[in-house]
C-alpha atoms as a PDB file:
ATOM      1  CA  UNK A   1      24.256 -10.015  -3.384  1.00  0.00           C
ATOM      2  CA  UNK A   2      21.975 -12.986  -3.765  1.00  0.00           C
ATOM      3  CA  UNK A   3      19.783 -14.614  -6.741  1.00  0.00           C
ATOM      4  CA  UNK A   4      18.145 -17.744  -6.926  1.00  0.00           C
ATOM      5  CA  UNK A   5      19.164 -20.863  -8.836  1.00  0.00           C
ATOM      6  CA  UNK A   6      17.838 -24.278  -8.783  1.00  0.00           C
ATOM      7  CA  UNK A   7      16.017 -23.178  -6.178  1.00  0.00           C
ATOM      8  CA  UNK A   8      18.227 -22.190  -3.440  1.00  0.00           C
ATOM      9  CA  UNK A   9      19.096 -18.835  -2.401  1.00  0.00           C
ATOM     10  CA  UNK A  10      22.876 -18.250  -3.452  1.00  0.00           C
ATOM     11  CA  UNK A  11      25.375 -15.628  -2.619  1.00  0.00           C
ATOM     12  CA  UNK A  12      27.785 -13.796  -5.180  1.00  0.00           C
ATOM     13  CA  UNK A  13      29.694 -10.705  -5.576  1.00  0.00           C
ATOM     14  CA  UNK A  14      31.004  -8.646  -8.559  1.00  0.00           C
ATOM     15  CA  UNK A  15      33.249  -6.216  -9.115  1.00  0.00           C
ATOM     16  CA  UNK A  16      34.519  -4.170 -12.278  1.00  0.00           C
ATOM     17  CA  UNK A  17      33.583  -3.570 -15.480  1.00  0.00           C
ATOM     18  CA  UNK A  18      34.924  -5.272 -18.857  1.00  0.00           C
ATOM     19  CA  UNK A  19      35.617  -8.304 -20.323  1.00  0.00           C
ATOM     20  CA  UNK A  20      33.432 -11.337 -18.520  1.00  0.00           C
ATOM     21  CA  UNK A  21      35.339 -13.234 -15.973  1.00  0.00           C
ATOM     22  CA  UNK A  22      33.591 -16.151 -14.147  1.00  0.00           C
ATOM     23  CA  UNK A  23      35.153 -17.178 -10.801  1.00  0.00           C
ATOM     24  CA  UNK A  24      34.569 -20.623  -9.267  1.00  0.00           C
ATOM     25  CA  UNK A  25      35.990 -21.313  -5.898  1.00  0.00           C
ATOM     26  CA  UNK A  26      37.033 -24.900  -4.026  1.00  0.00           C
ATOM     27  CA  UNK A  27      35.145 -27.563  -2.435  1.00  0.00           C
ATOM     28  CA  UNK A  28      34.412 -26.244   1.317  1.00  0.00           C
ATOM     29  CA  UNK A  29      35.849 -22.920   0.220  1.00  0.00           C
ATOM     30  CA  UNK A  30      34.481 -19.661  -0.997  1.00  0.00           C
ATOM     31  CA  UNK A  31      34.704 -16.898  -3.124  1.00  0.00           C
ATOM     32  CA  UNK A  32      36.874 -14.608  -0.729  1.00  0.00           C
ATOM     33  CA  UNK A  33      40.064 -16.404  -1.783  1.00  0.00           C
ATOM     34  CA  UNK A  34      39.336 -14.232  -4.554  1.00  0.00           C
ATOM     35  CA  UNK A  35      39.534 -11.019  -3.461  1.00  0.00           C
ATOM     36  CA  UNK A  36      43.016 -10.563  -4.248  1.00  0.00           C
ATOM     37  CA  UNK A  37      42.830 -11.628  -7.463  1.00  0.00           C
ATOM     38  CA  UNK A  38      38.953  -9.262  -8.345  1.00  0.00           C
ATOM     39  CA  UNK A  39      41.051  -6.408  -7.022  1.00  0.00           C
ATOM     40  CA  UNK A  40      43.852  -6.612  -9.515  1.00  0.00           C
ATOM     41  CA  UNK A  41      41.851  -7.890 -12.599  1.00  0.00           C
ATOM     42  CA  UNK A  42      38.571  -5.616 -12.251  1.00  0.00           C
ATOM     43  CA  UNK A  43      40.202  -1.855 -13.782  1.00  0.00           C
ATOM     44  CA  UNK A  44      39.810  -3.991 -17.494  1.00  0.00           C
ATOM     45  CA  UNK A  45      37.177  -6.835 -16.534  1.00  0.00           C
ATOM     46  CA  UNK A  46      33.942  -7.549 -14.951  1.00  0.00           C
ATOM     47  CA  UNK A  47      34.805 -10.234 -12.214  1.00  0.00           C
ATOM     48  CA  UNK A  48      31.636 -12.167 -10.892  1.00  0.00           C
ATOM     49  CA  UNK A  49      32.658 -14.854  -8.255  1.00  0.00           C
ATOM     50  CA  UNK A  50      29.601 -17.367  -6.876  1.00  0.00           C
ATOM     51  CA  UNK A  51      29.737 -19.568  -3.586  1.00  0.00           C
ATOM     52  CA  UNK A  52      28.460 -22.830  -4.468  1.00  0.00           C
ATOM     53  CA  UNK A  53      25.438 -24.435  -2.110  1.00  0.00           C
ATOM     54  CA  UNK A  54      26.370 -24.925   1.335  1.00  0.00           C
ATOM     55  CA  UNK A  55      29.453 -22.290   1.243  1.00  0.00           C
ATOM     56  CA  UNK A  56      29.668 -18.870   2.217  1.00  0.00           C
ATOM     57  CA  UNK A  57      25.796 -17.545   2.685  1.00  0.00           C
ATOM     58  CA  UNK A  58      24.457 -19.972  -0.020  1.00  0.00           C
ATOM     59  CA  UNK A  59      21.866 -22.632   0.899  1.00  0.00           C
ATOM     60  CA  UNK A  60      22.683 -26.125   1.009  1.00  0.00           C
ATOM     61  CA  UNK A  61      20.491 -28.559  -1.378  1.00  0.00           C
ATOM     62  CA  UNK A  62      18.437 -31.172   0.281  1.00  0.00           C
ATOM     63  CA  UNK A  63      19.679 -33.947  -2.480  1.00  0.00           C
ATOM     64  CA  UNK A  64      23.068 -35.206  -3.200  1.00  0.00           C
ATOM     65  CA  UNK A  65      24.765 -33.595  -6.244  1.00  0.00           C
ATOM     66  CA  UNK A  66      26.492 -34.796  -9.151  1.00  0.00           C
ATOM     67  CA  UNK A  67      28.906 -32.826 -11.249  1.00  0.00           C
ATOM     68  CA  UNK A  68      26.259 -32.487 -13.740  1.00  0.00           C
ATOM     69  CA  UNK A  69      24.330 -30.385 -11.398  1.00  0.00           C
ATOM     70  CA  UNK A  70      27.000 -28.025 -10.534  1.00  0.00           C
ATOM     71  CA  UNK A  71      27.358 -27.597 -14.396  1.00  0.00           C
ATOM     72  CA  UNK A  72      23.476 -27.128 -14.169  1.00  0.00           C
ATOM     73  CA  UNK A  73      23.640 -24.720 -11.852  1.00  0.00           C
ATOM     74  CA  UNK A  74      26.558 -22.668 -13.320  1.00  0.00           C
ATOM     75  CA  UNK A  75      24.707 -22.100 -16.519  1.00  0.00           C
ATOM     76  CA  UNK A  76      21.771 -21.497 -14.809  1.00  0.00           C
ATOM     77  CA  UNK A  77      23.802 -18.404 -12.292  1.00  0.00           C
ATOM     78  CA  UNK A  78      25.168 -16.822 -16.006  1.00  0.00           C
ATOM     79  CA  UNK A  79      21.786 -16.541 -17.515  1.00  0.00           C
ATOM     80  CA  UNK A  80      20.592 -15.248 -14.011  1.00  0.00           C
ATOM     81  CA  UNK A  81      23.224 -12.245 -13.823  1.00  0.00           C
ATOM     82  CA  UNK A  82      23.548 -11.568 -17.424  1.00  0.00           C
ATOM     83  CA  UNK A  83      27.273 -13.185 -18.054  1.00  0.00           C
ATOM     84  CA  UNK A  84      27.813 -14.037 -21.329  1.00  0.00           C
ATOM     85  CA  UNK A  85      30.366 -16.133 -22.806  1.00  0.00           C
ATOM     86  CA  UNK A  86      33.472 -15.309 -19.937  1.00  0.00           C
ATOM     87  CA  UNK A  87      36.454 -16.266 -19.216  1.00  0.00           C
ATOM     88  CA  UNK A  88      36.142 -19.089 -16.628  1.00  0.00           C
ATOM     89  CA  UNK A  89      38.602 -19.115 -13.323  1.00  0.00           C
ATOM     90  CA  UNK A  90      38.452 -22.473 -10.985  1.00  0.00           C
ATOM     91  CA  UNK A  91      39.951 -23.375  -8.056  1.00  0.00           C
ATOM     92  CA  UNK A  92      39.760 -27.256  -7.036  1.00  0.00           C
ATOM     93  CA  UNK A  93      36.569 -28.301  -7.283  1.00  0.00           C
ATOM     94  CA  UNK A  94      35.404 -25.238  -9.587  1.00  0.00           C
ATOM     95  CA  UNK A  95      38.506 -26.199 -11.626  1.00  0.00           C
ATOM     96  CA  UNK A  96      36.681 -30.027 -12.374  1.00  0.00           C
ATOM     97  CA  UNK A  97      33.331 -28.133 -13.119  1.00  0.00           C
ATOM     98  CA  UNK A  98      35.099 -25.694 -15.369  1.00  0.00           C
ATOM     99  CA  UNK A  99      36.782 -28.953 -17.028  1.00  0.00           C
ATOM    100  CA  UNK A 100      33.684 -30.556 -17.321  1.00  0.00           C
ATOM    101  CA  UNK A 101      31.709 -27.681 -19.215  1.00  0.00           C
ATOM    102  CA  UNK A 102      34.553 -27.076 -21.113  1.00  0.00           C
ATOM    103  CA  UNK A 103      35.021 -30.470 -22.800  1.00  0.00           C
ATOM    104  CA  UNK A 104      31.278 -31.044 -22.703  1.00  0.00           C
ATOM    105  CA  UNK A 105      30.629 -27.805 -25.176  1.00  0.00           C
ATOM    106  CA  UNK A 106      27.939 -26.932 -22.224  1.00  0.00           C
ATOM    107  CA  UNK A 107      29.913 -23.519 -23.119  1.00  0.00           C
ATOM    108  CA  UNK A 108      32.469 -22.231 -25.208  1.00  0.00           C
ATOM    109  CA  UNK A 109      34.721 -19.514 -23.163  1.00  0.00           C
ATOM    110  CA  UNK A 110      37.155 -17.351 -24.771  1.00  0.00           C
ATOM    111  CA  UNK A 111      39.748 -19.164 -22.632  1.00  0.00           C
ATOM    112  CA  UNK A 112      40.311 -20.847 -18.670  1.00  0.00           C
ATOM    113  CA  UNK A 113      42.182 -20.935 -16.126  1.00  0.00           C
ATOM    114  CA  UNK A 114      42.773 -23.727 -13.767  1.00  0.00           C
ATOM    115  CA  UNK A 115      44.099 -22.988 -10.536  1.00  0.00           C
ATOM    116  CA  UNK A 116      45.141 -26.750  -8.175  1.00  0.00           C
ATOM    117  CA  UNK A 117      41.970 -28.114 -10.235  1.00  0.00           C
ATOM    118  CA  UNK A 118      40.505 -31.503  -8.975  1.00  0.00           C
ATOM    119  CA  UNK A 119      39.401 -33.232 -12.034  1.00  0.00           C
ATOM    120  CA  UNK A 120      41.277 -36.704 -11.927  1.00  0.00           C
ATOM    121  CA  UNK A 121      41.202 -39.311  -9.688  1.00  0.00           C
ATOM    122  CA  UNK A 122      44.965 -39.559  -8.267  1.00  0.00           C
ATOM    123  CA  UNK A 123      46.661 -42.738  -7.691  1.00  0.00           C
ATOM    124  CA  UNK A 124      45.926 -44.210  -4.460  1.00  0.00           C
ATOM    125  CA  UNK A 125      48.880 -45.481  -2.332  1.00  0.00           C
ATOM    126  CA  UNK A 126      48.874 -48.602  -0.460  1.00  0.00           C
ATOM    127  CA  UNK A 127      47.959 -46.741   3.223  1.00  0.00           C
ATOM    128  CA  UNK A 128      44.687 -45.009   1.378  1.00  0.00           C
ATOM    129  CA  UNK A 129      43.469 -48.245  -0.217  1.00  0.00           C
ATOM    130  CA  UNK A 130      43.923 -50.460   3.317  1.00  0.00           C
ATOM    131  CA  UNK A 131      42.270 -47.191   5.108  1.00  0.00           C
ATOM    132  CA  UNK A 132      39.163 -46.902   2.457  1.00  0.00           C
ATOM    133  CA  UNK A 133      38.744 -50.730   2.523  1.00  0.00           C
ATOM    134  CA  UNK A 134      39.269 -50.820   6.288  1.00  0.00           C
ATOM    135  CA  UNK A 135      36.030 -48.048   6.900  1.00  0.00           C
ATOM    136  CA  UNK A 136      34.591 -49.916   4.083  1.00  0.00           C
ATOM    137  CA  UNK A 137      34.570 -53.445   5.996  1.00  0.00           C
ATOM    138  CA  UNK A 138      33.448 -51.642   9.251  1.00  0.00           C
ATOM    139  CA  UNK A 139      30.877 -49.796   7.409  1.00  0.00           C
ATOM    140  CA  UNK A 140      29.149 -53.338   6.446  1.00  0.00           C
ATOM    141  CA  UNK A 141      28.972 -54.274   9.854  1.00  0.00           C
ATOM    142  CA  UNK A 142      27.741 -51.608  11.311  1.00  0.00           C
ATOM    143  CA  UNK A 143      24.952 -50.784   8.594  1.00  0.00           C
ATOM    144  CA  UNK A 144      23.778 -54.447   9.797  1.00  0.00           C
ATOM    145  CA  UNK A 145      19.838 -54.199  10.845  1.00  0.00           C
ATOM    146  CA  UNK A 146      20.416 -56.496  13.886  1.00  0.00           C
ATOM    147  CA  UNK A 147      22.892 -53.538  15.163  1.00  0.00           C
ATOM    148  CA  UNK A 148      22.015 -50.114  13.116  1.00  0.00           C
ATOM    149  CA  UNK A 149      20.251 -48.404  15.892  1.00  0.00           C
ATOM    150  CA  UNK A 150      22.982 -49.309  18.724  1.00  0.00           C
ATOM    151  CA  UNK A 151      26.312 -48.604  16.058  1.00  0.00           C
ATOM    152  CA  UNK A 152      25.236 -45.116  14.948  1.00  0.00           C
ATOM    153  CA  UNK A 153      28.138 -43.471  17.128  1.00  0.00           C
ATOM    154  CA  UNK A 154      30.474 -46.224  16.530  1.00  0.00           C
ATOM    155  CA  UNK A 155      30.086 -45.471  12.594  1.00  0.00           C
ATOM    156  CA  UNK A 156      30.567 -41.865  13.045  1.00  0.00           C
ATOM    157  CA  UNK A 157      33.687 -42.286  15.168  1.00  0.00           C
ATOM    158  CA  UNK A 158      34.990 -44.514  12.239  1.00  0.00           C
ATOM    159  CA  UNK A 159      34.068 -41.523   9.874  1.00  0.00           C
ATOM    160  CA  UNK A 160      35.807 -39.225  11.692  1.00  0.00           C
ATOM    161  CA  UNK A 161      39.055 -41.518  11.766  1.00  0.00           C
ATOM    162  CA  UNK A 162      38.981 -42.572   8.581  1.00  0.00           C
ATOM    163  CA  UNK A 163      37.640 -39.495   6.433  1.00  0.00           C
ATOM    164  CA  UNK A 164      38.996 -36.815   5.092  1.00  0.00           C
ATOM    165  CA  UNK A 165      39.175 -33.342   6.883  1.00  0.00           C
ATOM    166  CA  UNK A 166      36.506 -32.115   3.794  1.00  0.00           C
ATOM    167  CA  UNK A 167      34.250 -34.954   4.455  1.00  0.00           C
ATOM    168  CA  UNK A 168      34.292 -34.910   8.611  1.00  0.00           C
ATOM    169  CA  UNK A 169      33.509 -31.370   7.967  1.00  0.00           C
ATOM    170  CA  UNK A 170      30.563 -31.888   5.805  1.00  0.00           C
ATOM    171  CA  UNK A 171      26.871 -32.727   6.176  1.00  0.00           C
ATOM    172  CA  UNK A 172      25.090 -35.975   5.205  1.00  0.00           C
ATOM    173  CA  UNK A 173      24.567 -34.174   2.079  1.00  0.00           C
ATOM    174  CA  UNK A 174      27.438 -32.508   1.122  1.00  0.00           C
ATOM    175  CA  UNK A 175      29.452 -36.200   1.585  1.00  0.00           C
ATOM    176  CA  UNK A 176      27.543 -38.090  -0.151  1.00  0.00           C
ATOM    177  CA  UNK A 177      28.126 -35.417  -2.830  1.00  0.00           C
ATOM    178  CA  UNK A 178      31.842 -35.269  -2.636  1.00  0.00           C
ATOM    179  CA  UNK A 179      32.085 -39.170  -2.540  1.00  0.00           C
ATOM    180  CA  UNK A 180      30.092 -38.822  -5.839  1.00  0.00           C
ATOM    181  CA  UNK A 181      32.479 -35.881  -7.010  1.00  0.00           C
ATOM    182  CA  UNK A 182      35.850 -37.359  -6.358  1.00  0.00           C
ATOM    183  CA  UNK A 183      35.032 -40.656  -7.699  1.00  0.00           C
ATOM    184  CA  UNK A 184      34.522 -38.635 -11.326  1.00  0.00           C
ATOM    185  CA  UNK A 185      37.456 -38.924 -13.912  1.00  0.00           C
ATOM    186  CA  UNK A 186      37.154 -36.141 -16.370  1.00  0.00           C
ATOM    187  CA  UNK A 187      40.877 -37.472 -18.165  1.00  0.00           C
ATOM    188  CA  UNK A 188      38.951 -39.114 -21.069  1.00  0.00           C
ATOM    189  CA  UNK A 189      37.225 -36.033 -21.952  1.00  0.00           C
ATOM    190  CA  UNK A 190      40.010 -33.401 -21.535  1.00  0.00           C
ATOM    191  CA  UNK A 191      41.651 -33.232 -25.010  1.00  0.00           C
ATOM    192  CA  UNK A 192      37.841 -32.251 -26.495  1.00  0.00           C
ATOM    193  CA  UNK A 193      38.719 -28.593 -24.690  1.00  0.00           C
ATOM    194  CA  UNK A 194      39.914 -26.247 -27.630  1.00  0.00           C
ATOM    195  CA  UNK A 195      40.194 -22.983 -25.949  1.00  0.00           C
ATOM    196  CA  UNK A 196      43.416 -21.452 -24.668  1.00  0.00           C
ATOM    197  CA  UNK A 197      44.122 -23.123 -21.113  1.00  0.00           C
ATOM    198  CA  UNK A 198      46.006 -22.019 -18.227  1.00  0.00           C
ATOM    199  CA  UNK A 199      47.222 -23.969 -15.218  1.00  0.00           C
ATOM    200  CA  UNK A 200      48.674 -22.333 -12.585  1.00  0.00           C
ATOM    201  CA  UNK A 201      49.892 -24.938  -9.657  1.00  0.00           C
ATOM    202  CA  UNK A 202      51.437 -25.290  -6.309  1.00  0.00           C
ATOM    203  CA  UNK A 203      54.772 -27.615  -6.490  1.00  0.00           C
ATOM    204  CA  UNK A 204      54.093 -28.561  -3.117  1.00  0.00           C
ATOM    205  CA  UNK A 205      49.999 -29.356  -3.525  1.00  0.00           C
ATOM    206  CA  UNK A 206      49.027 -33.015  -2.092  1.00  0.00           C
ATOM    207  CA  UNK A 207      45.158 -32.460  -2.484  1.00  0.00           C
ATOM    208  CA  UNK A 208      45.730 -32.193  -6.580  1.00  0.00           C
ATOM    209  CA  UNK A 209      49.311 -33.116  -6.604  1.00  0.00           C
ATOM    210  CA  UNK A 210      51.761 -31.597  -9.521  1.00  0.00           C
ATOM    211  CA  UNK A 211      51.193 -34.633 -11.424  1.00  0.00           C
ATOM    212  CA  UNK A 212      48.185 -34.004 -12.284  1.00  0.00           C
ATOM    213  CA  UNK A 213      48.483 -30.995 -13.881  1.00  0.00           C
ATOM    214  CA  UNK A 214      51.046 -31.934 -16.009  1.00  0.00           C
ATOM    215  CA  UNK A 215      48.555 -34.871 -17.059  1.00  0.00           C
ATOM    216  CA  UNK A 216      45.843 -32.162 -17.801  1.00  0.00           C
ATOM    217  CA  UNK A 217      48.426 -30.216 -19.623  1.00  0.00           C
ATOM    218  CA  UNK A 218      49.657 -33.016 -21.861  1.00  0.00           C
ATOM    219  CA  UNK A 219      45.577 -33.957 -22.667  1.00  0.00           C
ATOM    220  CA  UNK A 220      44.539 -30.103 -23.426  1.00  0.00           C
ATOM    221  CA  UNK A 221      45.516 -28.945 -27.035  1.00  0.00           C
ATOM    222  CA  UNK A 222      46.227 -25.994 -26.083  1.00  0.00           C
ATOM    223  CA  UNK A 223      47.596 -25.641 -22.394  1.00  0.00           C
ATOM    224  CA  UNK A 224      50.423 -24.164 -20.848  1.00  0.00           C
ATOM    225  CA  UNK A 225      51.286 -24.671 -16.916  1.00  0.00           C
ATOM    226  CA  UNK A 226      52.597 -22.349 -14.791  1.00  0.00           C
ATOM    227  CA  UNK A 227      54.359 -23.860 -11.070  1.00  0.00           C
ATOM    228  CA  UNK A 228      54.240 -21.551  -8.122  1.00  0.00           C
ATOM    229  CA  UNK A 229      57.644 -23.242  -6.564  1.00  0.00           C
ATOM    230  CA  UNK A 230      57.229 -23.693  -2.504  1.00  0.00           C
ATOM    231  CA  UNK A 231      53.335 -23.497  -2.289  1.00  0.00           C
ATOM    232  CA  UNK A 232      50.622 -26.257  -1.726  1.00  0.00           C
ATOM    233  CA  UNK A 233      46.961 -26.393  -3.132  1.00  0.00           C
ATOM    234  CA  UNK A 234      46.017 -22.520  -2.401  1.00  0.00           C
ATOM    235  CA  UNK A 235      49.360 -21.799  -4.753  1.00  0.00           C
ATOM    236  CA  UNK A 236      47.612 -18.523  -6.039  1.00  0.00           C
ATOM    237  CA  UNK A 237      46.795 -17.238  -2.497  1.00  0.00           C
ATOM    238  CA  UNK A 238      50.598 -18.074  -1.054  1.00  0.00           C
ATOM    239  CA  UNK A 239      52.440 -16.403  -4.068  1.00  0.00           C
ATOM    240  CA  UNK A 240      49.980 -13.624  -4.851  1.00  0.00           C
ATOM    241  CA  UNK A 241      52.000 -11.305  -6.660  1.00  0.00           C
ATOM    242  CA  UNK A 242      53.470 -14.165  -9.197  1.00  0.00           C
ATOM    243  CA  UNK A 243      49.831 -15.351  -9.583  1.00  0.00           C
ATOM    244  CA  UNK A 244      48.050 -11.998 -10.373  1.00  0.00           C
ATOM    245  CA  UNK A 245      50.801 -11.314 -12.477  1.00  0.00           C
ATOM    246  CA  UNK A 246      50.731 -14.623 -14.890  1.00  0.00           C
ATOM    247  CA  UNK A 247      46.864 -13.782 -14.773  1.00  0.00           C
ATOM    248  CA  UNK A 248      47.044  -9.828 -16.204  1.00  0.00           C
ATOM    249  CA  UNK A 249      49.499 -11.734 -19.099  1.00  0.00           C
ATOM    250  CA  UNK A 250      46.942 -14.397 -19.812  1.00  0.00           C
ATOM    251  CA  UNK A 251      43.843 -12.873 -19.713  1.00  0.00           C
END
């Protein structure tokens, strides 16, 4: 199914009938990691799962976005298919948008779930700082006007060694957005969310490592983690049956 918002064309799907359930998928993901998870909630709700621009069969914007705009854009997809008020589900990135609507009073859901959210900025090691100030001095040069037109290949090899496997995968666009995206801190905002708040995480996750949820725990009022023990940042998709099971409890 498709509907318009902002503009672009975007892809969804929905499934069930009941109690309004809101599913936002990763960065570079989309909503079939979900399928799983629609097929065991939809006998008591009505699941409706969205692929953000640029995922899935969704159009890509032709400006960099902000998280404001994905907030934008989520409010704008509920008034468009009629969901009122649901229980919000985020993976990764729709974790941080979820976080951000939350504590912003942009809505007020009946609870949330946050599966491996993104959200914080995690502490860099020494090896990531010397490698983002390292493409960060070769950048410079290479942006020079004496050399632009000649260095174009050069920077993009440097890109490619240097970035991450979501932003060598990426368009122009969609990296400048995710440099804008992962370079938001939600932490000051968290303890503003007053609805019931679930965290279900991977033990073994290195793209939002444990750590962080237990931050996001201890800043929620009222949160409650869950750790999926031997599974990374897709926890819920690696332990299936433990996930959809703390899900039919919670929601």
């Amino acid at each position: 199914m498709f509907t318009t918002v902002k503009g672009l064309k975007i892809e969804y799907t929905e499934q069930g009938e009941g109690t309004p359930v809101l599913l936002l998928h990763g960065w570079g993901s989309s909503f079939a990691v979900y399928g799983r998870i629609m097929n065991a909630l939809s006998n008591k709700c009505r699941l409706v799962a969205v692929n953000f621009p640029g995922c899935g069969e969704s159009e890509t914007m032709k400006e960099p976005w902000n998280l404001e705009d994905y907030c934008d854009f989520c409010l704008e997809f509920m008034k468009n298919v009629g969901l009122e008020n649901p229980i919000l589900i985020g993976h990764s990135h729709g974790g941080r948008v979820i976080l951000k609507m939350t504590a912003e009073k942009m809505v007020n859901p009946p609870k949330i779930v946050l599966l491996d959210s993104a959200g914080l900025i995690p502490k860099k090691t020494f090896k990531q700082k010397y490698r983002a100030k390292s493409f960060k001095a070769i950048k410079t040069v290479l942006t020079l006007p004496v050399i632009r037109n000649f260095s174009e290949d050069l920077l993009q090899k440097a890109r490619n060694h240097y970035g991450s496997a979501d932003y060598n995968a990426a368009p122009e666009v969609l990296r400048k957005t995710l440099v804008s995206l992962v370079n938001t801190d939600l932490k000051d905002i968290l303890p503003n969310i007053s609805c019931p708040s679930l965290l279900i995480w991977g033990d073994l996750d290195t793209a939002t490592p444990l750590e962080d949820a237990k931050t996001i725990e201890s800043l929620i009022p009222d949160a409650g983690l869950c750790v999926l023990k031997g599974t990374g940042h897709y926890s819920f998709c690696e332990s299936p049956f433990e996930a959809e099971a703390i899900l039919k409890s919670f929601i």
